[in-house]
Protein backbone atom coordinates (compact mmCIF):
# COMPACT_ATOMS: atom_id res chain seq x y z
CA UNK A 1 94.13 130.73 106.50
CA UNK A 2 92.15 127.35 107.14
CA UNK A 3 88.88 126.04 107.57
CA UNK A 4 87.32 129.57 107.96
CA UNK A 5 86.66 130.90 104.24
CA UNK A 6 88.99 130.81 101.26
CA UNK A 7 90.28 133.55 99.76
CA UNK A 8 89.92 136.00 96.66
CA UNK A 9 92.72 137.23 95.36
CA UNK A 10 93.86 139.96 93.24
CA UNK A 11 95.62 137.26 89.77
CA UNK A 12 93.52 136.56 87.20
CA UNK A 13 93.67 132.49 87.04
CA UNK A 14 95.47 130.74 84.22
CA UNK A 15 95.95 127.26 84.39
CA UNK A 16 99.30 126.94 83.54
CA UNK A 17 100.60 130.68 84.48
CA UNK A 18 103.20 129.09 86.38
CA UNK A 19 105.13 127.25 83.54
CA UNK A 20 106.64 130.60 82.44
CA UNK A 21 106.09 133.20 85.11
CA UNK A 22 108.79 134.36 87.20
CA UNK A 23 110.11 132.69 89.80
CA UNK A 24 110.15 135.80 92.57
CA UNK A 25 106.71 137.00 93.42
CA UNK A 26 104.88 136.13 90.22
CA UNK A 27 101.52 138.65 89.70
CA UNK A 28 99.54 136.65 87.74
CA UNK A 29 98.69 137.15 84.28
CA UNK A 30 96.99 140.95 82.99
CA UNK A 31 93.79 139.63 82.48
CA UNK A 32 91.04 136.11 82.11
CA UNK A 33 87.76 135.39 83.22
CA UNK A 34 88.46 133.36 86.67
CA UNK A 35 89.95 134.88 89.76
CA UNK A 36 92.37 132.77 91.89
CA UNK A 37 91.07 131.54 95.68
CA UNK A 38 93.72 130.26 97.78
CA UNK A 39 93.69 128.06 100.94
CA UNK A 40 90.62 126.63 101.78
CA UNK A 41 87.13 126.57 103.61
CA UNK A 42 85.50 125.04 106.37
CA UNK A 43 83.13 123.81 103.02
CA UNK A 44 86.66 121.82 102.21
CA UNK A 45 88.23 117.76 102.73
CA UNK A 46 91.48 117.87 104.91
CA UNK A 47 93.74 117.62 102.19
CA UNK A 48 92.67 121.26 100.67
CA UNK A 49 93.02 122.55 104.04
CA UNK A 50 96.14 124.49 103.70
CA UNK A 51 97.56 127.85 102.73
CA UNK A 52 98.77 126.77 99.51
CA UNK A 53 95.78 125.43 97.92
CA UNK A 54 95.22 126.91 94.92
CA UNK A 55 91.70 126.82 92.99
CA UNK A 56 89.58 129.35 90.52
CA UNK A 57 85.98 130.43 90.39
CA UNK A 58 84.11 132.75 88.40
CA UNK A 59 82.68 136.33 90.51
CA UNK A 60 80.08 133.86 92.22
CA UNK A 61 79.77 134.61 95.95
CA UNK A 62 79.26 131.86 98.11
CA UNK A 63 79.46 131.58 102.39
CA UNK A 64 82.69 129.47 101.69
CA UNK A 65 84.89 132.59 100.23
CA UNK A 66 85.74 136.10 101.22
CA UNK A 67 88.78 138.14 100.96
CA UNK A 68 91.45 139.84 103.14
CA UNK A 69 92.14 143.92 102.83
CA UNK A 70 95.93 144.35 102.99
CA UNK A 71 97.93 147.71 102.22
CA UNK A 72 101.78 147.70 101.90
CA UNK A 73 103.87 149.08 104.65
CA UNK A 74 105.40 152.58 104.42
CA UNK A 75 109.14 152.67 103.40
């Protein structure tokens, strides 16, 4: 999750989304014009090096970001 490429993902960004959201697995608001990337690049200091970092960009590709496919498991 570190120091290779951050990641898309699927919430639109909102910079202060999480002073009303819910507390269990919030989704992100419906709509915006930035997408969330989370954890961080090999691009990044030390201190964004971690899961949790949380940043925004507009649909701009760059060797620093890429995404991760992921499906939910059967019930």
């Amino acid at each position: 999750m570190a120091g290779n490429v951050a990641e898309w993902v699927a919430d639109w960004y909102q910079e202060n989304y999480y002073q009303f959201s819910p507390t269990r697995n919030p989704k992100g608001p419906t709509g915006g014009r930035e997408k969330v990337v989370r954890g961080g690049s090999f691009q990044d200091v030390g201190t964004e090096l971690r899961a949790a970092a949380r940043s925004h960009l507009a649909e701009v590709w760059t060797g620093a970001v890429g995404f991760r496919c992921a499906k939910d498991p059967a019930p």
